[in-house]
PDB file of N, CA and C in Angstrom:
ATOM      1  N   UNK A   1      69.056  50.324 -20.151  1.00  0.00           N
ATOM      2  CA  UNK A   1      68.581  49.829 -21.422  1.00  0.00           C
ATOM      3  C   UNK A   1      68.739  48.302 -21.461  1.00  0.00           C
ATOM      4  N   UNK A   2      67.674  47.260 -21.606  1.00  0.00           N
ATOM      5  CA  UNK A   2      68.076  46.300 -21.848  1.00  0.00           C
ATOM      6  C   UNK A   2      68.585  45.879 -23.524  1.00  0.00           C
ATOM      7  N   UNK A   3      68.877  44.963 -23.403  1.00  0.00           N
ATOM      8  CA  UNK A   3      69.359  44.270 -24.549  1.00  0.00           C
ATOM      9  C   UNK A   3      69.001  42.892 -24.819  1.00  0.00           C
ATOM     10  N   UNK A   4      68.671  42.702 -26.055  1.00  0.00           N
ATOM     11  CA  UNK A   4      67.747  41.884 -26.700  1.00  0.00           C
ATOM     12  C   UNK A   4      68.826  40.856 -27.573  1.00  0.00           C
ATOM     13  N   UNK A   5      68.843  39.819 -27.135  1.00  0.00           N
ATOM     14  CA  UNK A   5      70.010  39.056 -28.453  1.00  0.00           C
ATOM     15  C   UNK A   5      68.632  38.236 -30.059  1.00  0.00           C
ATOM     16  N   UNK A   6      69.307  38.456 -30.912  1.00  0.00           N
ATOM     17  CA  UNK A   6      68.335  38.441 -32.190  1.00  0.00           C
ATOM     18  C   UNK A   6      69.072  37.296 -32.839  1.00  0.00           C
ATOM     19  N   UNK A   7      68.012  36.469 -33.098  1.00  0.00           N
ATOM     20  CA  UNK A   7      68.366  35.011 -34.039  1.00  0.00           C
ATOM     21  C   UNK A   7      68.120  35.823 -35.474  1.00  0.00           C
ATOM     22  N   UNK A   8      68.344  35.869 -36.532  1.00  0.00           N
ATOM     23  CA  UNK A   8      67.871  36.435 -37.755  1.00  0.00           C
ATOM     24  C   UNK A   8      68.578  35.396 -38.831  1.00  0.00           C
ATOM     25  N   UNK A   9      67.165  35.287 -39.902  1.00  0.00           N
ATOM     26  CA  UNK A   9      67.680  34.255 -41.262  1.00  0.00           C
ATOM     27  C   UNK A   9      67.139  35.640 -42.300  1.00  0.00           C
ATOM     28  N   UNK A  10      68.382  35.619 -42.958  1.00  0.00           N
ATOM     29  CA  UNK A  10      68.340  36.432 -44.347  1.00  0.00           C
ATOM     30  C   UNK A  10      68.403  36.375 -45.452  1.00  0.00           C
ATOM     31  N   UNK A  11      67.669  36.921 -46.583  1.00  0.00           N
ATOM     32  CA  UNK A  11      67.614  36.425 -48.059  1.00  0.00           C
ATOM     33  C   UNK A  11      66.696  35.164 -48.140  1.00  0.00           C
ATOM     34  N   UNK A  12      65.848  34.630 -47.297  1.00  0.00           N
ATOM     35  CA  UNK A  12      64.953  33.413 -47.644  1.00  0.00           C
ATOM     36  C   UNK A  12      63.928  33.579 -49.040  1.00  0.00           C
ATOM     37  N   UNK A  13      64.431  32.814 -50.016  1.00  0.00           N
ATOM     38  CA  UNK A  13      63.877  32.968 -51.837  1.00  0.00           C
ATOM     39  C   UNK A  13      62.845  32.094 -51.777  1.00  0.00           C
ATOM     40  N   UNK A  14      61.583  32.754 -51.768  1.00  0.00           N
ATOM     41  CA  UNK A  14      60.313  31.952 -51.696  1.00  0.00           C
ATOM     42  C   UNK A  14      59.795  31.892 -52.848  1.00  0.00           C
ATOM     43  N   UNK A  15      58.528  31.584 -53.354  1.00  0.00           N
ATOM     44  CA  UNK A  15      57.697  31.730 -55.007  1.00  0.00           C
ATOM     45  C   UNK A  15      56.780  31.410 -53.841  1.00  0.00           C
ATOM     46  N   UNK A  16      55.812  32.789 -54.517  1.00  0.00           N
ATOM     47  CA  UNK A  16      54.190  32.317 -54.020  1.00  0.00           C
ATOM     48  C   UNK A  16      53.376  33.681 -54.911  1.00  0.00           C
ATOM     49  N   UNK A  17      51.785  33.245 -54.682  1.00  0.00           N
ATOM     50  CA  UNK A  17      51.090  34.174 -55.596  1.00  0.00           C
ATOM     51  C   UNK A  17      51.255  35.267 -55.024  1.00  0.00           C
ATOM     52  N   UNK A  18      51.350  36.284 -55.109  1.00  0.00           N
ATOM     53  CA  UNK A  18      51.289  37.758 -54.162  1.00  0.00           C
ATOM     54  C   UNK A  18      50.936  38.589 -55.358  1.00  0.00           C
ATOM     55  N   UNK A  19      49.807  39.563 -55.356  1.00  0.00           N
ATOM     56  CA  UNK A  19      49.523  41.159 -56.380  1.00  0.00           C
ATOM     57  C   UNK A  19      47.866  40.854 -56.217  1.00  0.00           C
ATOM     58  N   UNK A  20      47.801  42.262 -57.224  1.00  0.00           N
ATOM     59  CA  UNK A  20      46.472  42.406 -57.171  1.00  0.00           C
ATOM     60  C   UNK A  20      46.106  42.503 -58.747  1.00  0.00           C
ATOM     61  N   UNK A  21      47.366  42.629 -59.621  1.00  0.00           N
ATOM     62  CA  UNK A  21      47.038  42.404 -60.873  1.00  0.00           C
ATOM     63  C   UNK A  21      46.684  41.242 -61.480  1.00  0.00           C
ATOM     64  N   UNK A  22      45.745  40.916 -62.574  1.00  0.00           N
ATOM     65  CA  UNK A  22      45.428  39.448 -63.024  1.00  0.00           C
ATOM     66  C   UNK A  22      47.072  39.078 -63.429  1.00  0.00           C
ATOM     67  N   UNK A  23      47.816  39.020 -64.117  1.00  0.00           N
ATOM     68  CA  UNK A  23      49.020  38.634 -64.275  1.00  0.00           C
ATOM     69  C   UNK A  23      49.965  38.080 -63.338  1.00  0.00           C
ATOM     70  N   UNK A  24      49.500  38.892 -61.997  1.00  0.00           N
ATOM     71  CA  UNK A  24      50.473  38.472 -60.573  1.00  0.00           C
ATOM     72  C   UNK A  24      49.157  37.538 -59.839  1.00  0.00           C
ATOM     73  N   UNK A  25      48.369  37.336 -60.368  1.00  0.00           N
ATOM     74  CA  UNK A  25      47.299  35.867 -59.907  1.00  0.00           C
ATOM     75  C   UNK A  25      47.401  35.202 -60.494  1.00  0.00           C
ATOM     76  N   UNK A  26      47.952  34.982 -61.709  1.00  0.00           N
ATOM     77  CA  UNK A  26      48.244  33.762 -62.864  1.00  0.00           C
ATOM     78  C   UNK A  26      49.340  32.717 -62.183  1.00  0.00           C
ATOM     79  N   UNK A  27      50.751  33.698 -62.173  1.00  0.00           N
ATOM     80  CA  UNK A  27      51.652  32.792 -61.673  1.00  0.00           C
ATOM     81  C   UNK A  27      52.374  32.639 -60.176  1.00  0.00           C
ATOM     82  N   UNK A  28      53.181  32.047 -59.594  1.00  0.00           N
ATOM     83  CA  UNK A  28      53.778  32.218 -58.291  1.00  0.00           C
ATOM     84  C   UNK A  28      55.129  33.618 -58.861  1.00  0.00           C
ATOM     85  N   UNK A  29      54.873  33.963 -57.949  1.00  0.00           N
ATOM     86  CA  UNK A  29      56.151  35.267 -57.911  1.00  0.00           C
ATOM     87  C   UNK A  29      57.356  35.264 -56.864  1.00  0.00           C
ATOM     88  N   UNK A  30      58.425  35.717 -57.285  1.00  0.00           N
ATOM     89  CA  UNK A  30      59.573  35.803 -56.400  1.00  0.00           C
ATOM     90  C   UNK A  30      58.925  36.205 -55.111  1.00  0.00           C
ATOM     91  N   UNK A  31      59.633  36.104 -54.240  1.00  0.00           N
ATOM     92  CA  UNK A  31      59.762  37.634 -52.516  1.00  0.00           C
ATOM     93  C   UNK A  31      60.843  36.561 -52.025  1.00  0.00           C
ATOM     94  N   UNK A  32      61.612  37.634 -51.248  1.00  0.00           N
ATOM     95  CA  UNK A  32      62.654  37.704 -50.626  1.00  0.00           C
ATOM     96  C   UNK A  32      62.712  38.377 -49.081  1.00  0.00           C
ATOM     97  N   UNK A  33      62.567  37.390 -47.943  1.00  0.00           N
ATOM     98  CA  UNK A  33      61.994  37.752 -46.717  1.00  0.00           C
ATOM     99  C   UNK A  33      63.584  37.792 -46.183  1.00  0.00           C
ATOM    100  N   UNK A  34      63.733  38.499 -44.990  1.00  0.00           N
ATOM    101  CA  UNK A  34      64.667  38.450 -43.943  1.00  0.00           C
ATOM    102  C   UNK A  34      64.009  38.420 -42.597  1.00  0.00           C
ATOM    103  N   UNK A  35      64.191  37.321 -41.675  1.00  0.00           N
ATOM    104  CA  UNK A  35      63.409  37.580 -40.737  1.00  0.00           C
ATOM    105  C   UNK A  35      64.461  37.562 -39.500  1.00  0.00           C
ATOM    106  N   UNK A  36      63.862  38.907 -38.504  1.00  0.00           N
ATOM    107  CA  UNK A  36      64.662  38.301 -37.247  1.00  0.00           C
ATOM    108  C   UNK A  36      63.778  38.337 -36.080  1.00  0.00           C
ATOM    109  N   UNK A  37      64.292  37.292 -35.119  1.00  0.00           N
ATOM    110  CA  UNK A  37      63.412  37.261 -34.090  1.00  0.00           C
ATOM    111  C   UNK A  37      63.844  38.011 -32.681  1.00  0.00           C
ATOM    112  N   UNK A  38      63.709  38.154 -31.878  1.00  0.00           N
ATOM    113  CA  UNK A  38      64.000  38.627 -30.474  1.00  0.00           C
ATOM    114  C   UNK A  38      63.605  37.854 -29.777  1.00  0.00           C
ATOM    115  N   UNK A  39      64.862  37.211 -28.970  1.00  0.00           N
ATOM    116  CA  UNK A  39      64.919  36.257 -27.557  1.00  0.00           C
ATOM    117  C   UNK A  39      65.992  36.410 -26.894  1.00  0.00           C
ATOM    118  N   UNK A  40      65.582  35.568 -26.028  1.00  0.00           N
ATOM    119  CA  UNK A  40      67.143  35.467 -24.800  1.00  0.00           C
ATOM    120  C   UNK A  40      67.247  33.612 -24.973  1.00  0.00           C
ATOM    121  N   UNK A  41      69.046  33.909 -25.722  1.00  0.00           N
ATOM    122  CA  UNK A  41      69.466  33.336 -25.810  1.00  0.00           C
ATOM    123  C   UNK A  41      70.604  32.123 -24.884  1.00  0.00           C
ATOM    124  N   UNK A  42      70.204  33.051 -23.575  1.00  0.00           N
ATOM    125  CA  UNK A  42      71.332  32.860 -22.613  1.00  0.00           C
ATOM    126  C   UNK A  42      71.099  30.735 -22.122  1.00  0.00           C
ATOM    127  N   UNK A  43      70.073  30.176 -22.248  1.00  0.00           N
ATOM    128  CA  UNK A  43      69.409  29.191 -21.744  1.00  0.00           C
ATOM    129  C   UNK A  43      69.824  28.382 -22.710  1.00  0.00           C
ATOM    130  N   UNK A  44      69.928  28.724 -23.815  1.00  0.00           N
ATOM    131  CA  UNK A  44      70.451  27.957 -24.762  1.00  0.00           C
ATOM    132  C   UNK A  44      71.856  27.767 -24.973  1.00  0.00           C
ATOM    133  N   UNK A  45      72.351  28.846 -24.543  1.00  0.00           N
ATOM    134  CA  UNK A  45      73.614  29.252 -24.508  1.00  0.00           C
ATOM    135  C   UNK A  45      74.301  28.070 -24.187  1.00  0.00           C
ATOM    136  N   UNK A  46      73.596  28.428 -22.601  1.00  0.00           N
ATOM    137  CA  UNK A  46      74.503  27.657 -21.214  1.00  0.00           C
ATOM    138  C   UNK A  46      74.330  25.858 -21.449  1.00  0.00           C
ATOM    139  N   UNK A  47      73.031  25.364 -21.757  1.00  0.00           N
ATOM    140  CA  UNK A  47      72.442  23.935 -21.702  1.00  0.00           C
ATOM    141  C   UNK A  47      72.852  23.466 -23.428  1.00  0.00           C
ATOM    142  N   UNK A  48      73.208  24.338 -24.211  1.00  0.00           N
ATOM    143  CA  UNK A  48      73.670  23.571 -25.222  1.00  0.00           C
ATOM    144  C   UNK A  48      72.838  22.486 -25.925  1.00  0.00           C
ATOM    145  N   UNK A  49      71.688  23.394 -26.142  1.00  0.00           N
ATOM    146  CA  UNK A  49      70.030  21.842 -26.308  1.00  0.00           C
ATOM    147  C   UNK A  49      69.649  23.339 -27.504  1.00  0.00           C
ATOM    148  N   UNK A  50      68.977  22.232 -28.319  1.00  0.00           N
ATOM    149  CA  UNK A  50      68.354  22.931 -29.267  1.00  0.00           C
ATOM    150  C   UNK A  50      66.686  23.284 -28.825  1.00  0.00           C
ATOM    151  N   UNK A  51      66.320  22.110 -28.229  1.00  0.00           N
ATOM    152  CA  UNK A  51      65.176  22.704 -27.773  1.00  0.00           C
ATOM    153  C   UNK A  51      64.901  23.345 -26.776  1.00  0.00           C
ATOM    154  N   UNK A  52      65.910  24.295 -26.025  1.00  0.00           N
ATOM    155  CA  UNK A  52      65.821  25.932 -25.499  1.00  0.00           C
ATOM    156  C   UNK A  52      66.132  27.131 -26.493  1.00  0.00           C
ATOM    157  N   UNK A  53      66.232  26.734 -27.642  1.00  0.00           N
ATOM    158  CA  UNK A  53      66.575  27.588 -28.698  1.00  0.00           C
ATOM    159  C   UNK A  53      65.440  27.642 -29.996  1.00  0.00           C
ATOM    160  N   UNK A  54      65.470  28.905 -30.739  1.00  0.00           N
ATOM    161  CA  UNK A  54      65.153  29.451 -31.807  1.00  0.00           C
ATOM    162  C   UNK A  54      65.731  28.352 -32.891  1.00  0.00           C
ATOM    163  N   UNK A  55      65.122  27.252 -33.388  1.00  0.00           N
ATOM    164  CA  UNK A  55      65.509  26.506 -34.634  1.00  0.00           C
ATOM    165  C   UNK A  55      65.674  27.085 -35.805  1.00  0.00           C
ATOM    166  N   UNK A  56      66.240  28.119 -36.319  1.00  0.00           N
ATOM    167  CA  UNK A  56      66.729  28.659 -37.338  1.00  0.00           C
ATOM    168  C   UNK A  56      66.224  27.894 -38.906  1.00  0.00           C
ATOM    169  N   UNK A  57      66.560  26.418 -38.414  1.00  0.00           N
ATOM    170  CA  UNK A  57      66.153  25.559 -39.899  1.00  0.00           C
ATOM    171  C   UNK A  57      65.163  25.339 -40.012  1.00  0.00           C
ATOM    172  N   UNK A  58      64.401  25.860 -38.852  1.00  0.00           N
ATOM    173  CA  UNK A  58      62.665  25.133 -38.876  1.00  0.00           C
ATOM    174  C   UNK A  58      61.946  26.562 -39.183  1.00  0.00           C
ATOM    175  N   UNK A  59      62.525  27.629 -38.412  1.00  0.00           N
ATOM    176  CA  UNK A  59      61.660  28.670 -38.955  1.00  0.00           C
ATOM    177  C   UNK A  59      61.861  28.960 -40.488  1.00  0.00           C
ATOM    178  N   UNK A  60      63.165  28.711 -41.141  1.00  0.00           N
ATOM    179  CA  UNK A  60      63.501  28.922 -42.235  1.00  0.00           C
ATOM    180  C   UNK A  60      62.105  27.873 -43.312  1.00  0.00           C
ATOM    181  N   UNK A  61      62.461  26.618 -42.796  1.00  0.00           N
ATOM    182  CA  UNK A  61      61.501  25.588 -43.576  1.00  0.00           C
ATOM    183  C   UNK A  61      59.669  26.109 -43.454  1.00  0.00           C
ATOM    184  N   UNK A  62      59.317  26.736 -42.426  1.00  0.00           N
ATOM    185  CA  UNK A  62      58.278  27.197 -42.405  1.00  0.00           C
ATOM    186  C   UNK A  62      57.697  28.450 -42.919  1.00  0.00           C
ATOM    187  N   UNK A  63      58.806  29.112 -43.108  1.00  0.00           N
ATOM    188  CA  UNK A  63      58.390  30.674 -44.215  1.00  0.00           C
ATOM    189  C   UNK A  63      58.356  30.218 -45.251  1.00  0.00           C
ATOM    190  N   UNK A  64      58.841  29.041 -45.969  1.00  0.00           N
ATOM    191  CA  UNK A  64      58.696  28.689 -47.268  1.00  0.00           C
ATOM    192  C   UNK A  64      57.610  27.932 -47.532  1.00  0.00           C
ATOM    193  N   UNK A  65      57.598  27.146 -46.298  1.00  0.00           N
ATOM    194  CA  UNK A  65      55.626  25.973 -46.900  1.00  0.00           C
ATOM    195  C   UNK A  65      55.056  27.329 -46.788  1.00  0.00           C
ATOM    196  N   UNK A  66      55.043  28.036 -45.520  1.00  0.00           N
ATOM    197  CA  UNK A  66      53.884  29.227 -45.696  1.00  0.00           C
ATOM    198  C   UNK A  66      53.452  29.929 -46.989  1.00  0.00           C
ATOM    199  N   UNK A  67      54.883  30.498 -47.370  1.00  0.00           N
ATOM    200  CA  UNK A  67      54.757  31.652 -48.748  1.00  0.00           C
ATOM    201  C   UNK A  67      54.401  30.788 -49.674  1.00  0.00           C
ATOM    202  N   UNK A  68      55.116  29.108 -49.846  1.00  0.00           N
ATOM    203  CA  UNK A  68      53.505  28.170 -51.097  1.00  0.00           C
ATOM    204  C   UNK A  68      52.689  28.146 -51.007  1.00  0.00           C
ATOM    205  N   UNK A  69      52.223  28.392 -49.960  1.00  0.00           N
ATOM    206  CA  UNK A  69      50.345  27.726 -49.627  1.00  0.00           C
ATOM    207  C   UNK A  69      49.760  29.328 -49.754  1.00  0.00           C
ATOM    208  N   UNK A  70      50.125  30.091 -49.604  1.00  0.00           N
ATOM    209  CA  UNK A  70      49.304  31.461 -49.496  1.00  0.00           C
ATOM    210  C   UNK A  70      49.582  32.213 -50.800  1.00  0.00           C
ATOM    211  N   UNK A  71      48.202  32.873 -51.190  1.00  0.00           N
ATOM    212  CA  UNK A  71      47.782  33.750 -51.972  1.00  0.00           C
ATOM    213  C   UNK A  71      46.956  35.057 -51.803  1.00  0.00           C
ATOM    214  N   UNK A  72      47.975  35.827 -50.953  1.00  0.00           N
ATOM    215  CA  UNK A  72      47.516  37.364 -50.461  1.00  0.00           C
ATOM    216  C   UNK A  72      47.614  38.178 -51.532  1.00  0.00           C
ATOM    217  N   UNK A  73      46.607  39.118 -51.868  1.00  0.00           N
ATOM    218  CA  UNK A  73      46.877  40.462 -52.706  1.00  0.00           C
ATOM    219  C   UNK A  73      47.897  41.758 -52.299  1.00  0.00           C
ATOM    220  N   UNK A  74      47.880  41.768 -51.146  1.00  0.00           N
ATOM    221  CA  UNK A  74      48.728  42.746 -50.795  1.00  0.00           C
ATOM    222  C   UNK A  74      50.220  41.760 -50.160  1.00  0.00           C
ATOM    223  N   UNK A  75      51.159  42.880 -50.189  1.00  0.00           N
ATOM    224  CA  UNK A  75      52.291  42.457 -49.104  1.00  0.00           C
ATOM    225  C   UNK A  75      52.159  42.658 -47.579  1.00  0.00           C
ATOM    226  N   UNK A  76      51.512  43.814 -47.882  1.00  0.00           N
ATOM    227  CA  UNK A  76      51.148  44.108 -46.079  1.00  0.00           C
ATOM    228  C   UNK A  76      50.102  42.735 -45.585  1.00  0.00           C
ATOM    229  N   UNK A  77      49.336  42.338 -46.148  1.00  0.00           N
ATOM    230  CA  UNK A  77      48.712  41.383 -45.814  1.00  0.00           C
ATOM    231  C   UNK A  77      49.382  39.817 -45.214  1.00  0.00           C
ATOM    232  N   UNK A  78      50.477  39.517 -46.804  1.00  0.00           N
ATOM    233  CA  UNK A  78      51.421  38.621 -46.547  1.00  0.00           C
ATOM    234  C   UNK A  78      52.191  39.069 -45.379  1.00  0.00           C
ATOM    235  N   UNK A  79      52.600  39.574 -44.842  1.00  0.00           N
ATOM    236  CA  UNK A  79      53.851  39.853 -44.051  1.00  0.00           C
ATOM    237  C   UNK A  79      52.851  40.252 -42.669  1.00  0.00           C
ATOM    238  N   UNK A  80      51.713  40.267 -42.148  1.00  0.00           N
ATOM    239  CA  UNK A  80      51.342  41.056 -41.259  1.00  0.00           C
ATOM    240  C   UNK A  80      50.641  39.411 -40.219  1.00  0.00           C
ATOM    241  N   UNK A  81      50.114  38.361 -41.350  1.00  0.00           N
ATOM    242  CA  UNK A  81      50.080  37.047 -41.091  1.00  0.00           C
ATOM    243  C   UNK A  81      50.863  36.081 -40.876  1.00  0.00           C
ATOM    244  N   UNK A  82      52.001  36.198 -41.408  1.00  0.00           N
ATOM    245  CA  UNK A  82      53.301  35.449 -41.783  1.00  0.00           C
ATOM    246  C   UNK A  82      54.017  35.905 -39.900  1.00  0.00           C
ATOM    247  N   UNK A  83      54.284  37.559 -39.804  1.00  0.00           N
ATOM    248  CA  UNK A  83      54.661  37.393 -38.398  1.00  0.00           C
ATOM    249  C   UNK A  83      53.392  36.793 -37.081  1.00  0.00           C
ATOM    250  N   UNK A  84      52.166  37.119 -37.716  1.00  0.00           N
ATOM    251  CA  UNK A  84      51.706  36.457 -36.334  1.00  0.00           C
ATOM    252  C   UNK A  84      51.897  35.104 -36.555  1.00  0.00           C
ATOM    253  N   UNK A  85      52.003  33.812 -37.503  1.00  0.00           N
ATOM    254  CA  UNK A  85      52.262  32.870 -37.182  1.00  0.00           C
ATOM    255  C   UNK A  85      53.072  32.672 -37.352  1.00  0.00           C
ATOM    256  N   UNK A  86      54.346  33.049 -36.948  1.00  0.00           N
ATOM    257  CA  UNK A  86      55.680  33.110 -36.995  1.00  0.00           C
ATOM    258  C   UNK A  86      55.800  33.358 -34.973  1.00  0.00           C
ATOM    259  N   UNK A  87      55.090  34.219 -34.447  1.00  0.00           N
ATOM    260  CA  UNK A  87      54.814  34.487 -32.847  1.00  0.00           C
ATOM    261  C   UNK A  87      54.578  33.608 -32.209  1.00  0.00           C
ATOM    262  N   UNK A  88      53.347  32.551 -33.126  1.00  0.00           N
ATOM    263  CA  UNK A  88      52.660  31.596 -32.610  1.00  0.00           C
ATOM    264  C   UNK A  88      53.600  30.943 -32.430  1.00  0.00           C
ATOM    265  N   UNK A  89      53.872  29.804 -33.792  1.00  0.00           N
ATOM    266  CA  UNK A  89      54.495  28.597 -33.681  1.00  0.00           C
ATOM    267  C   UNK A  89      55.585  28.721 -32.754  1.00  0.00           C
ATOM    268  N   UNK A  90      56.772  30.071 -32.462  1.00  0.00           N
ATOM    269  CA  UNK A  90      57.856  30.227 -31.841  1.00  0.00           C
ATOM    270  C   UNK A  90      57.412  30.714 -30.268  1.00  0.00           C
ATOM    271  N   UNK A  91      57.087  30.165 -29.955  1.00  0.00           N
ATOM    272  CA  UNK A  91      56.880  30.763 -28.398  1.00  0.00           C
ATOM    273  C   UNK A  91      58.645  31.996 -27.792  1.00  0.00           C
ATOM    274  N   UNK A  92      58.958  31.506 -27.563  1.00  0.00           N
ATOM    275  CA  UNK A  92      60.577  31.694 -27.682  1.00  0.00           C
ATOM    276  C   UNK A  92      60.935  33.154 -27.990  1.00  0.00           C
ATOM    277  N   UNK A  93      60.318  33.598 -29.032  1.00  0.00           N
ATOM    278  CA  UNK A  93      60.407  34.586 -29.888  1.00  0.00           C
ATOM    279  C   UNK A  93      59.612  35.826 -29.276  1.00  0.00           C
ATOM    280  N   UNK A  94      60.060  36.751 -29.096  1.00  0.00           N
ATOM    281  CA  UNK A  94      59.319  37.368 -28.101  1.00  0.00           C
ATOM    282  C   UNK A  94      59.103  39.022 -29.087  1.00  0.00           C
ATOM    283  N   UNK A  95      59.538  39.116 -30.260  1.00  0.00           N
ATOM    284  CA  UNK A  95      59.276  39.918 -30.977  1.00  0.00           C
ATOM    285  C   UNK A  95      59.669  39.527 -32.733  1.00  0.00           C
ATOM    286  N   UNK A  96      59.890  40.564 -34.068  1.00  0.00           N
ATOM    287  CA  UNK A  96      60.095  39.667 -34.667  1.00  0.00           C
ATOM    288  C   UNK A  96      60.075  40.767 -35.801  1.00  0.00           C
ATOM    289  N   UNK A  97      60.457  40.876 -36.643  1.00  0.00           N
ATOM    290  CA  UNK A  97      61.116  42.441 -37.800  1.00  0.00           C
ATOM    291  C   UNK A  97      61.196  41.009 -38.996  1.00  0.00           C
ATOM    292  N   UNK A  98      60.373  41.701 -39.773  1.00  0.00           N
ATOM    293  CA  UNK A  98      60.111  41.086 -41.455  1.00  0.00           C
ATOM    294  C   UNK A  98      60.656  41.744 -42.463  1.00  0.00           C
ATOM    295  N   UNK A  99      61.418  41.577 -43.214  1.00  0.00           N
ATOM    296  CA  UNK A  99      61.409  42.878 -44.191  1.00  0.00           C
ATOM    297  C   UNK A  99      61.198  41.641 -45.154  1.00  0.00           C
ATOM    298  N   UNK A 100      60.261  42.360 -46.409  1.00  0.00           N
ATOM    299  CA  UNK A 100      60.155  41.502 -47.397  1.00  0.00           C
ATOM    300  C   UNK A 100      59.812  42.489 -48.864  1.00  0.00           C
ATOM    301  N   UNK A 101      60.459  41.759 -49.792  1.00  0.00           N
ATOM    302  CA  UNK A 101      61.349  42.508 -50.846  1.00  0.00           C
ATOM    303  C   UNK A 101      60.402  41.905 -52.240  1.00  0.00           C
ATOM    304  N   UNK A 102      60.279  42.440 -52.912  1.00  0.00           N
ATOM    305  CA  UNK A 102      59.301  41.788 -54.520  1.00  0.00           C
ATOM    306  C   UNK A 102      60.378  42.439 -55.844  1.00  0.00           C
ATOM    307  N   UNK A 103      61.374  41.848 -55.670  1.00  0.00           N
ATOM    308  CA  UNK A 103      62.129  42.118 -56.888  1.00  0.00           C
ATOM    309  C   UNK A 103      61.072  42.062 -58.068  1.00  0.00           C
ATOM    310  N   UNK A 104      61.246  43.143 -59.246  1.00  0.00           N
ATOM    311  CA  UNK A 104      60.673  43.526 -60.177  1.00  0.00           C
ATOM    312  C   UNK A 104      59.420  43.836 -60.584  1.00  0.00           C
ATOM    313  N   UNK A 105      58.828  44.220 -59.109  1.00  0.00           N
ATOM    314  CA  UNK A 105      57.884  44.824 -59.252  1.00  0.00           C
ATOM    315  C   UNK A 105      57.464  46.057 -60.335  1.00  0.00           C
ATOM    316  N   UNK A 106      58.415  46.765 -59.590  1.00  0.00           N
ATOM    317  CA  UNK A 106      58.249  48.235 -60.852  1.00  0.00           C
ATOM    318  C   UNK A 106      59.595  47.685 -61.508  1.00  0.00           C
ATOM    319  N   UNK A 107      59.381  48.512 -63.163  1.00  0.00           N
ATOM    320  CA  UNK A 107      60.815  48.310 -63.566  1.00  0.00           C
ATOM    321  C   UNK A 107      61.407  49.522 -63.470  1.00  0.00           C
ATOM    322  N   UNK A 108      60.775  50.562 -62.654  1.00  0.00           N
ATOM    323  CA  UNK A 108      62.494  51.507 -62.522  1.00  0.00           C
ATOM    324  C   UNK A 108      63.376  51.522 -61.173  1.00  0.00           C
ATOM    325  N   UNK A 109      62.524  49.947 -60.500  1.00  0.00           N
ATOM    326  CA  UNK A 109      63.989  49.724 -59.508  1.00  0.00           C
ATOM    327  C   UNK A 109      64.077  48.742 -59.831  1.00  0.00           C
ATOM    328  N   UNK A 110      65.181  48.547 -58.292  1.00  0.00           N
ATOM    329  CA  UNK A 110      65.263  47.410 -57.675  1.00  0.00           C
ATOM    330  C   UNK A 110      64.459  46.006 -57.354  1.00  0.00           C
ATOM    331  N   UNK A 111      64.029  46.779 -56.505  1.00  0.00           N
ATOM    332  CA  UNK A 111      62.797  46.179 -56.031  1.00  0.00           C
ATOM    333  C   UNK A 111      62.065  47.004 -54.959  1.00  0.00           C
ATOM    334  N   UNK A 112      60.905  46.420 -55.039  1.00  0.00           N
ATOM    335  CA  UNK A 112      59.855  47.182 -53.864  1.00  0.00           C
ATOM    336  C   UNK A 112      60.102  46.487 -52.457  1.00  0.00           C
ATOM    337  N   UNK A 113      59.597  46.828 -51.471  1.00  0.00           N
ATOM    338  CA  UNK A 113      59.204  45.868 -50.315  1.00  0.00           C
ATOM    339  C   UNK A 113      58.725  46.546 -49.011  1.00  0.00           C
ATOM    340  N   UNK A 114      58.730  45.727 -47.675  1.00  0.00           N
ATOM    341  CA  UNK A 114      57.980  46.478 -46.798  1.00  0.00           C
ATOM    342  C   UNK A 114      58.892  45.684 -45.451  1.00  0.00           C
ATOM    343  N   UNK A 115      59.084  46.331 -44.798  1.00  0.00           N
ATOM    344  CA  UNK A 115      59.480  45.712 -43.265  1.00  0.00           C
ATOM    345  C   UNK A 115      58.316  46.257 -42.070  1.00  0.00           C
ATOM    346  N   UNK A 116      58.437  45.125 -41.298  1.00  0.00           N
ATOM    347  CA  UNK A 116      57.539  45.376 -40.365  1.00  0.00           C
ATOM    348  C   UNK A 116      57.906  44.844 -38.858  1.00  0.00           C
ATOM    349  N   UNK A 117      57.378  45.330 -38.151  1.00  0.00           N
ATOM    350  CA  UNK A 117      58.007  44.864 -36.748  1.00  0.00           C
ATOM    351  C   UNK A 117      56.823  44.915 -35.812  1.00  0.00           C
ATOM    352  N   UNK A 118      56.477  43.214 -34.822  1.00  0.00           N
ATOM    353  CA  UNK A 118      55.261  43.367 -34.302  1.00  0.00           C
ATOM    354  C   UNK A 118      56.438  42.675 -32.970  1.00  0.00           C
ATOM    355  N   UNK A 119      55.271  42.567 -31.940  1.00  0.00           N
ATOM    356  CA  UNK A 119      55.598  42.147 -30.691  1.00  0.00           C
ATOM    357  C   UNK A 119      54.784  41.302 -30.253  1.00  0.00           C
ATOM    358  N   UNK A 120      55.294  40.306 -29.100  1.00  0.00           N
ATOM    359  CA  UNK A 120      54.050  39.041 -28.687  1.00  0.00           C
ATOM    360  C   UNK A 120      53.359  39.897 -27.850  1.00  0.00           C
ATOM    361  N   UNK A 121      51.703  39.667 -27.808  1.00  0.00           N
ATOM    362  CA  UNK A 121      51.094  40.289 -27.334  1.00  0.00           C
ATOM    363  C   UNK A 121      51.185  39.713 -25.538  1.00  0.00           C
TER     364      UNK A 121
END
């Protein structure tokens, strides 16, 4: 079995338009992403350089311009774009698990959400 070492940033609090109701097109709405990536970390490990590594602060800074600038109706939509250019920009990243959360969607939870998991092609 191999083994995969995983960079992961959790709880990232975005505002962007997301629904399909006129009300959730009016304003920006919460979501709450966790993302992790899959790499080998060992290169980074050893050379102690950031640029053999997964930038944590940059992917973090880039799920957030992303989730401003975009206005998807669905979540599956948001989250199915968000990891492929999340694949792109990270070369590095060799797979990559989204879970993303819409606090108060319904009011008899929590919240709703969806995780997803793609691979570099």
């Amino acid at each position: 079995m191999t083994m995969q070492d995983i960079i992961y940033i959790h709880a990232i609090r975005v505002r962007t338009v997301i629904g399909i109701l006129p009300h959730e097109r009016a304003a920006k709405q919460t979501l709450i992403i966790s993302c992790e990536l899959g790499t080998n970390t060992r290169a980074a490990g050893e050379a102690d350089e950031i640029k053999q590594a997964l930038d944590y602060a940059a992917i973090c800074a880039d799920i957030i311009k992303y989730a401003e600038n975009s206005q998807y109706s669905l979540i599956e939509a948001f989250a199915e774009h968000l990891a492929a250019y999340l694949l792109t920009a990270y070369p590095l990243a060799a797979n990559i698990c989204l879970d993303i959360q819409k606090p108060g969607a319904l009011e008899a939870t929590r919240e709703v959400g969806l995780r997803i998991y793609r691979e570099r092609k």
